[in-house]
PDB file of N, CA and C in Angstrom:
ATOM      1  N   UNK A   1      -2.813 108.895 149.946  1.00  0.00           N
ATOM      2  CA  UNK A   1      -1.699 108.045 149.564  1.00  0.00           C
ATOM      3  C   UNK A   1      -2.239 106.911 148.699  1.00  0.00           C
ATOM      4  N   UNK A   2      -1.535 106.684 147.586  1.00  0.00           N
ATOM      5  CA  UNK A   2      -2.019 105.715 146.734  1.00  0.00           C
ATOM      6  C   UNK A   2      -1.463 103.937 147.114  1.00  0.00           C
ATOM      7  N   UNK A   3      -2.059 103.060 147.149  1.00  0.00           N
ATOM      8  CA  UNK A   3      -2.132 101.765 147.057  1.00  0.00           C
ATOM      9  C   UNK A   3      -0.730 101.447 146.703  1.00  0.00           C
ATOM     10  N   UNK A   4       0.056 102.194 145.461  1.00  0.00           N
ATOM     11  CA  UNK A   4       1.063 101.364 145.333  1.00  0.00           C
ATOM     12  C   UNK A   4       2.436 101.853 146.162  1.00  0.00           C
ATOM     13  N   UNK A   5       1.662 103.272 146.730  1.00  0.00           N
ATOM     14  CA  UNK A   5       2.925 104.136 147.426  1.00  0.00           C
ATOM     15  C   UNK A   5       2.941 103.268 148.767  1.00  0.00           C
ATOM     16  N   UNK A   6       1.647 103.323 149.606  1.00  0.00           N
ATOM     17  CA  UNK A   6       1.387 102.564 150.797  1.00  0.00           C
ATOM     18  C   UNK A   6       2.425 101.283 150.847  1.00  0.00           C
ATOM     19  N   UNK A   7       2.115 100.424 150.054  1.00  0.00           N
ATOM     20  CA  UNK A   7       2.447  99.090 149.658  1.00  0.00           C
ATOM     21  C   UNK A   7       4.304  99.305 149.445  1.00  0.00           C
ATOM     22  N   UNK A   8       4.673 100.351 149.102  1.00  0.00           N
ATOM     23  CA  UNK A   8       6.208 100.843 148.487  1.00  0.00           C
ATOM     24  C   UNK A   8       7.129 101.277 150.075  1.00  0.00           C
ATOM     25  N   UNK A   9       6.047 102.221 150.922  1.00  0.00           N
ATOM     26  CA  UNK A   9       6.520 102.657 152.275  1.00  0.00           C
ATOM     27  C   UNK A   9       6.354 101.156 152.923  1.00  0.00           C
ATOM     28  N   UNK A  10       5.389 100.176 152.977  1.00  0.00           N
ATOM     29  CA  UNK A  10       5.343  98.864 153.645  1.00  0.00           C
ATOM     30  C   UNK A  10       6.813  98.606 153.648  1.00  0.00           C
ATOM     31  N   UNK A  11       7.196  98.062 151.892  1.00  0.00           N
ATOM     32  CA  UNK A  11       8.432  97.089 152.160  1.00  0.00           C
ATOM     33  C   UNK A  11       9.823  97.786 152.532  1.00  0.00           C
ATOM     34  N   UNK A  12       9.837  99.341 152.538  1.00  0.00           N
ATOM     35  CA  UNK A  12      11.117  99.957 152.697  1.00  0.00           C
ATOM     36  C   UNK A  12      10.853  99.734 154.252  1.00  0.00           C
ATOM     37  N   UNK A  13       9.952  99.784 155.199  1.00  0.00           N
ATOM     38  CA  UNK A  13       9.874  99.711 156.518  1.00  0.00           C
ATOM     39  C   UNK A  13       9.987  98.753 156.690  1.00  0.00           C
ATOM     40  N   UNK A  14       9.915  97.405 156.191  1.00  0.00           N
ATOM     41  CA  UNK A  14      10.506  96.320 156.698  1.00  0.00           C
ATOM     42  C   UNK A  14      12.016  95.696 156.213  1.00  0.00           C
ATOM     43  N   UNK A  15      12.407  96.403 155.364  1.00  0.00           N
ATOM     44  CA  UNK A  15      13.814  96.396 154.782  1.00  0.00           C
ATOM     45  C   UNK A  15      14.508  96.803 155.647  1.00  0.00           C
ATOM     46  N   UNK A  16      13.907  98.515 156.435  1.00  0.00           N
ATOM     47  CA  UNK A  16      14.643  98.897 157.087  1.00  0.00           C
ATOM     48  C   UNK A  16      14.761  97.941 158.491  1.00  0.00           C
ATOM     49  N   UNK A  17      13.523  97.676 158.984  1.00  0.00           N
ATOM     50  CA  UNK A  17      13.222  97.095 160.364  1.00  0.00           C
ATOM     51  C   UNK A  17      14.442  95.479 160.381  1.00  0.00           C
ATOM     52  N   UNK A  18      14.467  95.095 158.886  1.00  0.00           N
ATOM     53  CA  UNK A  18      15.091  93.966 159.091  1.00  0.00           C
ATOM     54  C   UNK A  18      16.952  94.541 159.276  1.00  0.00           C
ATOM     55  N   UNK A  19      17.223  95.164 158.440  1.00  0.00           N
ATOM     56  CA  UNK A  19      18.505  95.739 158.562  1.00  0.00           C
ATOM     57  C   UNK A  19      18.969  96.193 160.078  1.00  0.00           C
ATOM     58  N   UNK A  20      18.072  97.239 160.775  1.00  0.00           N
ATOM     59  CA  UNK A  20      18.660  97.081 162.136  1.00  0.00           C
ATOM     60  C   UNK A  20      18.464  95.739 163.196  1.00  0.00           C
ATOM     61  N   UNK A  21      17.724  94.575 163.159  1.00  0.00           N
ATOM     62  CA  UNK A  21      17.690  93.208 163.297  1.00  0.00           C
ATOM     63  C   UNK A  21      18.730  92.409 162.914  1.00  0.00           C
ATOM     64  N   UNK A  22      19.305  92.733 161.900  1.00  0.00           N
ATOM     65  CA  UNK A  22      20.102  91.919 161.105  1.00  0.00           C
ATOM     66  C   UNK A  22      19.610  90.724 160.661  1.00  0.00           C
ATOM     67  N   UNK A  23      18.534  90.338 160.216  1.00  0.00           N
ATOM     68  CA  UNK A  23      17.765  89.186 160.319  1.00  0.00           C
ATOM     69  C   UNK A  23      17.888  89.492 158.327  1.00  0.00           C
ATOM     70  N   UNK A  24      17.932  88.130 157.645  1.00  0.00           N
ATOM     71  CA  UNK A  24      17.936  88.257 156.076  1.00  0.00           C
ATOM     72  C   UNK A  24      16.806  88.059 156.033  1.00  0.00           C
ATOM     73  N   UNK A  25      16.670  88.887 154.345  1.00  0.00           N
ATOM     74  CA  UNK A  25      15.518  89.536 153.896  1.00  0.00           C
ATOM     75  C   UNK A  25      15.557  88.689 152.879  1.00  0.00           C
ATOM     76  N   UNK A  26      14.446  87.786 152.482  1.00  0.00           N
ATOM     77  CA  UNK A  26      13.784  87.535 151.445  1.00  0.00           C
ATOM     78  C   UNK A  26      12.957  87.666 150.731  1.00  0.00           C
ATOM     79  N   UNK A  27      13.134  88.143 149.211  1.00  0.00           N
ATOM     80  CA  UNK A  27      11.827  88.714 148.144  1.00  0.00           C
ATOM     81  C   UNK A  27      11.374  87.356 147.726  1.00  0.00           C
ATOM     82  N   UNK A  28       9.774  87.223 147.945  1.00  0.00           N
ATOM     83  CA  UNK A  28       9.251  86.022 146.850  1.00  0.00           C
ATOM     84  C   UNK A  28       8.163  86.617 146.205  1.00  0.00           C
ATOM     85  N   UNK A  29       8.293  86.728 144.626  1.00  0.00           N
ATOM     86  CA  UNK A  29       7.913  86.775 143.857  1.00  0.00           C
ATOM     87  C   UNK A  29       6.408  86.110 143.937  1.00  0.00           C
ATOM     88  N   UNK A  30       5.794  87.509 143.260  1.00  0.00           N
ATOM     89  CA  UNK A  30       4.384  87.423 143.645  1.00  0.00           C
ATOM     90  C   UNK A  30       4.065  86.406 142.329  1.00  0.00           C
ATOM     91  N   UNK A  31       2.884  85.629 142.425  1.00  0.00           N
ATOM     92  CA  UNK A  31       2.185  85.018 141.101  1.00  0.00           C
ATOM     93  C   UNK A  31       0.690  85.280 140.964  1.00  0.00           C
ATOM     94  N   UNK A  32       0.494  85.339 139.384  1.00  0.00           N
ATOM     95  CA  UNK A  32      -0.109  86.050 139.151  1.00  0.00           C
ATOM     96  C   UNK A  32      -1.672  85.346 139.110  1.00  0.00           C
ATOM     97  N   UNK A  33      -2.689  86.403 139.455  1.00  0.00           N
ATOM     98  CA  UNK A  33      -4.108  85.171 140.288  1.00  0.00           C
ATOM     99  C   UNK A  33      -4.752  84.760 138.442  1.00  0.00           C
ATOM    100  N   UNK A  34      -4.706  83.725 138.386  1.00  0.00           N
ATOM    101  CA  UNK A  34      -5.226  83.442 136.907  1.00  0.00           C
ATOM    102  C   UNK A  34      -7.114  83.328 137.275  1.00  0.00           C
ATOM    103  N   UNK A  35      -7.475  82.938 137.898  1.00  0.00           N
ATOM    104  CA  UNK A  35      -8.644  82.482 138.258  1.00  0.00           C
ATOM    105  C   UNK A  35      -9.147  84.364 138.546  1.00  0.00           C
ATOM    106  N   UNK A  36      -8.932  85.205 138.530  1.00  0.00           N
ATOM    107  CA  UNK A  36      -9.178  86.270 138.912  1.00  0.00           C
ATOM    108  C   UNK A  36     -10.358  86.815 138.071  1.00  0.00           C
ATOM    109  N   UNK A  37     -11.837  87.310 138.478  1.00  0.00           N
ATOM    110  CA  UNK A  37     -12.561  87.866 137.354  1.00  0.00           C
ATOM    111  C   UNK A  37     -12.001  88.626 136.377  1.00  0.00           C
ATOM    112  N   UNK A  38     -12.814  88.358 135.636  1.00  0.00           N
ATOM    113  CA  UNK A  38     -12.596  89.183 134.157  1.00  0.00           C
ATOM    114  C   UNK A  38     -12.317  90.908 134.203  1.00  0.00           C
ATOM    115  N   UNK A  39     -13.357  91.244 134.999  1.00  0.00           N
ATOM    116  CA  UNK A  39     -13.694  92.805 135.066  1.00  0.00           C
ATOM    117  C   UNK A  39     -12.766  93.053 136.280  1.00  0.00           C
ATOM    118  N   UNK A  40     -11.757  92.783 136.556  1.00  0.00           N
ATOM    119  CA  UNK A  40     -10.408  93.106 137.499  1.00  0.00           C
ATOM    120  C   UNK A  40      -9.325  92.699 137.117  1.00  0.00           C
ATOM    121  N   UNK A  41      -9.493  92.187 135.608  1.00  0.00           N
ATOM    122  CA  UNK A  41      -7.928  91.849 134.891  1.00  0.00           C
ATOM    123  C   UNK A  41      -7.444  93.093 134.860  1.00  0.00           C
ATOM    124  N   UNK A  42      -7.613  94.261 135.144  1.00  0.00           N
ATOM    125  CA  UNK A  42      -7.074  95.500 134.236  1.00  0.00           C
ATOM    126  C   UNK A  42      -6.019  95.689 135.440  1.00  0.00           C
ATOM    127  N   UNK A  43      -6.526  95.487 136.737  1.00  0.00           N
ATOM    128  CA  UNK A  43      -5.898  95.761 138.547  1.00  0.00           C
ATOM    129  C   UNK A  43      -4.531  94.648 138.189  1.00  0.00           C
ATOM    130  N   UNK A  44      -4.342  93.815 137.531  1.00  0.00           N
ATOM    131  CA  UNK A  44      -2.992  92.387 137.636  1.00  0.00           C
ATOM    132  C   UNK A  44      -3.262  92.235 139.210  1.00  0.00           C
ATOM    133  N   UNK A  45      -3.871  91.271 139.513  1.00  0.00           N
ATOM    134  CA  UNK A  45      -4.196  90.969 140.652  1.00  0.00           C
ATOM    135  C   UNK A  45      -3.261  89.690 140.842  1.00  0.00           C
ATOM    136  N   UNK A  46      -2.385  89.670 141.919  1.00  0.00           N
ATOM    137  CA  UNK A  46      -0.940  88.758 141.962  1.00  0.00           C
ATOM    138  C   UNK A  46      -0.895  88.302 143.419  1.00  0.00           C
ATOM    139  N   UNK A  47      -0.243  87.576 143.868  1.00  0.00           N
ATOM    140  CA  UNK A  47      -0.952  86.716 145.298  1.00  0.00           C
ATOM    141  C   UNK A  47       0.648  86.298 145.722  1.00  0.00           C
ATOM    142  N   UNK A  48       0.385  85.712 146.912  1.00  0.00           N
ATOM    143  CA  UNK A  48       1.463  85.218 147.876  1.00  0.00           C
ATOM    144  C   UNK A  48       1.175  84.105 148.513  1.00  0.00           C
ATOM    145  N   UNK A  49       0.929  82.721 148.294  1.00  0.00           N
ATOM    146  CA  UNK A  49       0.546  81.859 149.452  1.00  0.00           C
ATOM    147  C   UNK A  49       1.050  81.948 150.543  1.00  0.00           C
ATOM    148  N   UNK A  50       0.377  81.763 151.459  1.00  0.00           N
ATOM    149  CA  UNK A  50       0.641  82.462 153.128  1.00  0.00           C
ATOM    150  C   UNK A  50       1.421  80.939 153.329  1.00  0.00           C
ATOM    151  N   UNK A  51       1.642  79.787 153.071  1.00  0.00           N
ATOM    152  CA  UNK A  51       2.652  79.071 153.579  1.00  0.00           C
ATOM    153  C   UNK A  51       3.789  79.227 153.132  1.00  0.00           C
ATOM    154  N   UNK A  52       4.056  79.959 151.916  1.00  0.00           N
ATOM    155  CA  UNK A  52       5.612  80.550 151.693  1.00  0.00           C
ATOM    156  C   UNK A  52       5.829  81.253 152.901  1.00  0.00           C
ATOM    157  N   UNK A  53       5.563  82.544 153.118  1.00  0.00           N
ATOM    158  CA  UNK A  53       5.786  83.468 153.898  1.00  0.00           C
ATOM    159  C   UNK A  53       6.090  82.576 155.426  1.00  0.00           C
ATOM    160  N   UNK A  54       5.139  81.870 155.640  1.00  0.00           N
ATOM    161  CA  UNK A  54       4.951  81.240 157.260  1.00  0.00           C
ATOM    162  C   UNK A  54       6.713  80.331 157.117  1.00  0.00           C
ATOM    163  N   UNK A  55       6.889  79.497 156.466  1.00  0.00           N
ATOM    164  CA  UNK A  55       8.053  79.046 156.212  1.00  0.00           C
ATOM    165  C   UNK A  55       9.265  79.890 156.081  1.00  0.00           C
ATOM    166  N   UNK A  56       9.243  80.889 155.363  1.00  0.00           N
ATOM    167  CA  UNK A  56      10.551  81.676 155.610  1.00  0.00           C
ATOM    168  C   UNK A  56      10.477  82.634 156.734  1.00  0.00           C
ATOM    169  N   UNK A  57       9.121  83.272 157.385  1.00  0.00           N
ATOM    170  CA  UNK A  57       9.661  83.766 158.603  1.00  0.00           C
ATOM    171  C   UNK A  57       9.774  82.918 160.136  1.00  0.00           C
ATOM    172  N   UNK A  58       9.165  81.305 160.334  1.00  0.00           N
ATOM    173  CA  UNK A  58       9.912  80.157 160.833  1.00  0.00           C
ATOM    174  C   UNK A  58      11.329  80.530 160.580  1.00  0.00           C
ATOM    175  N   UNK A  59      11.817  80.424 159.543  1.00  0.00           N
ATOM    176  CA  UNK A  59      13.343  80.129 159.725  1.00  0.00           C
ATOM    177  C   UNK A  59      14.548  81.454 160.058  1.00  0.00           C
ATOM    178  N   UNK A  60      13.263  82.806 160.765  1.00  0.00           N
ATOM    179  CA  UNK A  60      13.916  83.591 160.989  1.00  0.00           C
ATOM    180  C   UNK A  60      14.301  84.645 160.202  1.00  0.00           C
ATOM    181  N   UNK A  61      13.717  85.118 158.988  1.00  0.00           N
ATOM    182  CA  UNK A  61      14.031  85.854 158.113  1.00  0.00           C
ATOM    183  C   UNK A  61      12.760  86.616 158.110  1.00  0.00           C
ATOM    184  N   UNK A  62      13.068  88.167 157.486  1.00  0.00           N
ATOM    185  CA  UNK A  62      11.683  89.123 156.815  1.00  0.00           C
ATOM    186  C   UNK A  62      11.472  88.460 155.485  1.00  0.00           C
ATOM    187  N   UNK A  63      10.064  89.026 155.130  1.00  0.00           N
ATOM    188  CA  UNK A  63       9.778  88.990 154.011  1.00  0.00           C
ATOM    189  C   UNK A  63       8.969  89.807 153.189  1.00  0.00           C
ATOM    190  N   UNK A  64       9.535  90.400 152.142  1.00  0.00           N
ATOM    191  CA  UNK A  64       9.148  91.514 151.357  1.00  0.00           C
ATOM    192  C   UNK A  64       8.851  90.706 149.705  1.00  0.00           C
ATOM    193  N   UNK A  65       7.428  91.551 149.484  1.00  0.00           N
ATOM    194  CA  UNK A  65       6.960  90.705 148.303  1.00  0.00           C
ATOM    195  C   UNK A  65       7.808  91.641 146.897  1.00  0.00           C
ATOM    196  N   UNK A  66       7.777  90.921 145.837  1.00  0.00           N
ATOM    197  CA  UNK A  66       8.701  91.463 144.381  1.00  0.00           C
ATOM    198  C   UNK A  66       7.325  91.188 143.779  1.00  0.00           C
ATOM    199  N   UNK A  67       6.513  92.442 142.912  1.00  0.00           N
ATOM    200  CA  UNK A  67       5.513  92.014 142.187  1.00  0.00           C
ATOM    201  C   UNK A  67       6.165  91.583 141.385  1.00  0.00           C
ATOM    202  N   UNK A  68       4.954  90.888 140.544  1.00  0.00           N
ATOM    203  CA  UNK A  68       5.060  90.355 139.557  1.00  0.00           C
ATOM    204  C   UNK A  68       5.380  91.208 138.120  1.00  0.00           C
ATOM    205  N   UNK A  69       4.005  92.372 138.496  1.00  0.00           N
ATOM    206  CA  UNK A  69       3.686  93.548 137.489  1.00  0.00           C
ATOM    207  C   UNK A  69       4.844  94.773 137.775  1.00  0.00           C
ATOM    208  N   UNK A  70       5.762  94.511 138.398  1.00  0.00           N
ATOM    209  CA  UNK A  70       6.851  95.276 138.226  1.00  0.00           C
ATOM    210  C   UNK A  70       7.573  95.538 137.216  1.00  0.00           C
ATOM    211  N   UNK A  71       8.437  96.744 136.902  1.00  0.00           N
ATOM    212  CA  UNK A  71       9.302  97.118 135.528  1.00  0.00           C
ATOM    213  C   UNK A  71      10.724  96.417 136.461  1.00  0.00           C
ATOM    214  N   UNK A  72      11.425  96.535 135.153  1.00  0.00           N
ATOM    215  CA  UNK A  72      12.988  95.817 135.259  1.00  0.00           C
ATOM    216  C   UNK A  72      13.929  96.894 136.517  1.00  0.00           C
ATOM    217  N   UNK A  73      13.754  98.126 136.385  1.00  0.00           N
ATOM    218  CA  UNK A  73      14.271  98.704 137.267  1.00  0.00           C
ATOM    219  C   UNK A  73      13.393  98.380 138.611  1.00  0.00           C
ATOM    220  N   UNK A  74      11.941  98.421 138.556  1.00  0.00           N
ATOM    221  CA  UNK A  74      11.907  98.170 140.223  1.00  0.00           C
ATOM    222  C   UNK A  74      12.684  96.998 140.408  1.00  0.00           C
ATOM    223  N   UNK A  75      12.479  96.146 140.241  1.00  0.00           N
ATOM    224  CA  UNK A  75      12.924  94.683 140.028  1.00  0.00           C
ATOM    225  C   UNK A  75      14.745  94.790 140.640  1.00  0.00           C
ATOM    226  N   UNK A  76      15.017  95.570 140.061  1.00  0.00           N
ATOM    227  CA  UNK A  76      16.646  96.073 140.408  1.00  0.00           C
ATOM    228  C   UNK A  76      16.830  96.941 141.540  1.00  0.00           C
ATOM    229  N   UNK A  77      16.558  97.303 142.078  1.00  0.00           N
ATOM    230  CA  UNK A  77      16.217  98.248 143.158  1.00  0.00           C
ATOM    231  C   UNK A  77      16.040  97.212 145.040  1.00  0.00           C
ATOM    232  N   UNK A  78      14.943  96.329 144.465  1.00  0.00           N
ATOM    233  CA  UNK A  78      14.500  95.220 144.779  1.00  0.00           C
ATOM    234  C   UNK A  78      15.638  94.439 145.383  1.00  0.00           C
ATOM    235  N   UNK A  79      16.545  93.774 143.969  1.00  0.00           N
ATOM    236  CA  UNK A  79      17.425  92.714 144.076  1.00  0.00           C
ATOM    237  C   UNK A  79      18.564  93.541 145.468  1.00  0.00           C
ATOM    238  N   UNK A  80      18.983  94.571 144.922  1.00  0.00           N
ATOM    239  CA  UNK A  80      19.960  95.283 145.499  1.00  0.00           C
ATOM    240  C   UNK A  80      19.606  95.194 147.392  1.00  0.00           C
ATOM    241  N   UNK A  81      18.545  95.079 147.311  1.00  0.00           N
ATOM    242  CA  UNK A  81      18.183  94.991 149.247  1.00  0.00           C
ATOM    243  C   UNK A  81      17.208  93.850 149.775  1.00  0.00           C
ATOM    244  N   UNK A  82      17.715  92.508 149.337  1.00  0.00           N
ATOM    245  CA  UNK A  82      17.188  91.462 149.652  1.00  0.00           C
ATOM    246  C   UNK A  82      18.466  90.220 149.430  1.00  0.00           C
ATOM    247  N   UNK A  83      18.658  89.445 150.619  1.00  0.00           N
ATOM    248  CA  UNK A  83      19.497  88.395 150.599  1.00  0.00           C
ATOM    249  C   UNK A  83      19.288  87.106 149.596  1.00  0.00           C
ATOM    250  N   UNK A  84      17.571  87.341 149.245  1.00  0.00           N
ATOM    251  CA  UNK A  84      17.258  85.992 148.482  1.00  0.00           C
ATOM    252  C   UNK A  84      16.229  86.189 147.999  1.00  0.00           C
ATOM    253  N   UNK A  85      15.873  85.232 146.580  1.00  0.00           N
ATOM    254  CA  UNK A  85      15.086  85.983 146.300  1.00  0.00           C
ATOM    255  C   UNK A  85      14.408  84.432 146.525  1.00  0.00           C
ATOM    256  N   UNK A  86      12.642  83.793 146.567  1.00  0.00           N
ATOM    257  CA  UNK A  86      12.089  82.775 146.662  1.00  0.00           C
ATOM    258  C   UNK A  86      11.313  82.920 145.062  1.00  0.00           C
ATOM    259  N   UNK A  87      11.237  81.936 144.032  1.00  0.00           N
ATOM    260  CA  UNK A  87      10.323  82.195 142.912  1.00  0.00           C
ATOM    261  C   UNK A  87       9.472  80.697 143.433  1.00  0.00           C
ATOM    262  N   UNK A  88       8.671  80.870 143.418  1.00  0.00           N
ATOM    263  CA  UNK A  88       7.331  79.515 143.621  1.00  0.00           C
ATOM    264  C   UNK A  88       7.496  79.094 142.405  1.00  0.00           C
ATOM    265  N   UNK A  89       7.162  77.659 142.719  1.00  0.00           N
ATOM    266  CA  UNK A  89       6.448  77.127 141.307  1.00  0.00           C
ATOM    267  C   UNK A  89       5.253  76.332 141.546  1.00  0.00           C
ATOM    268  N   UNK A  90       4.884  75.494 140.537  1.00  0.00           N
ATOM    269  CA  UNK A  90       3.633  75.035 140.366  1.00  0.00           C
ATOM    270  C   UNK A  90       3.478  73.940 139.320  1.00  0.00           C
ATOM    271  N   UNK A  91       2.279  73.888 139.244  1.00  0.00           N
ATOM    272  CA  UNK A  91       1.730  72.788 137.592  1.00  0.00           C
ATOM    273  C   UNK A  91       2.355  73.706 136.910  1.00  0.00           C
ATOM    274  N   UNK A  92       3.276  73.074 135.849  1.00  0.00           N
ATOM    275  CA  UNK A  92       3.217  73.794 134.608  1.00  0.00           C
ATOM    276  C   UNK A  92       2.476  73.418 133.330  1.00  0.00           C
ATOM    277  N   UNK A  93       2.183  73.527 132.733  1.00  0.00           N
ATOM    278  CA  UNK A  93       1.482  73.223 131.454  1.00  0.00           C
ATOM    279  C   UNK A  93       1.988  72.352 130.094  1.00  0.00           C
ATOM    280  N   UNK A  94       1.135  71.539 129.690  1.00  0.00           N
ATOM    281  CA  UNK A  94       2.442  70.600 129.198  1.00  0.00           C
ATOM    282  C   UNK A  94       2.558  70.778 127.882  1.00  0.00           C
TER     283      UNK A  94
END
């Protein structure tokens, strides 16, 4: 089984797990690791700070990650089975 299938069966099992819970599902948008070596740019190596996650499942909700390196249809697929979506932010650049 490949990495992105594994990772694909992950969030449908917790989509599903949250649906019979009834507990809302939130996607937060992965960001992308800039600091990441050179010779693993090719992998888009994309991250989650673990205090997002700790904060929205505190308040009682799942949470299923939305890559970053996703196409517009996953992305849609996505939207269609999640109550919310979380986008982080950060420094932006001036």
């Amino acid at each position: 089984m490949t990495q992105f299938a594994f990772v694909s069966f992950a969030i449908l099992a917790t989509v599903a797990l949250a649906v019979v819970q009834q507990s809302p599902i939130i996607g937060i948008y992965t960001q992308i690791d800039e600091y990441d070596e050179p010779s693993t740019k090719d992998m888009l190596s994309t991250y989650i700070s673990a205090a997002y996650v700790k904060y929205i499942e505190m308040s009682g909700a799942q949470v299923v990650p939305i890559f970053a390196f996703s196409n517009s249809s996953e992305i849609e697929v996505m939207l269609r089975k999640v109550n919310g979506i979380l986008f982080t932010g950060g420094a932006g650049e001036d």
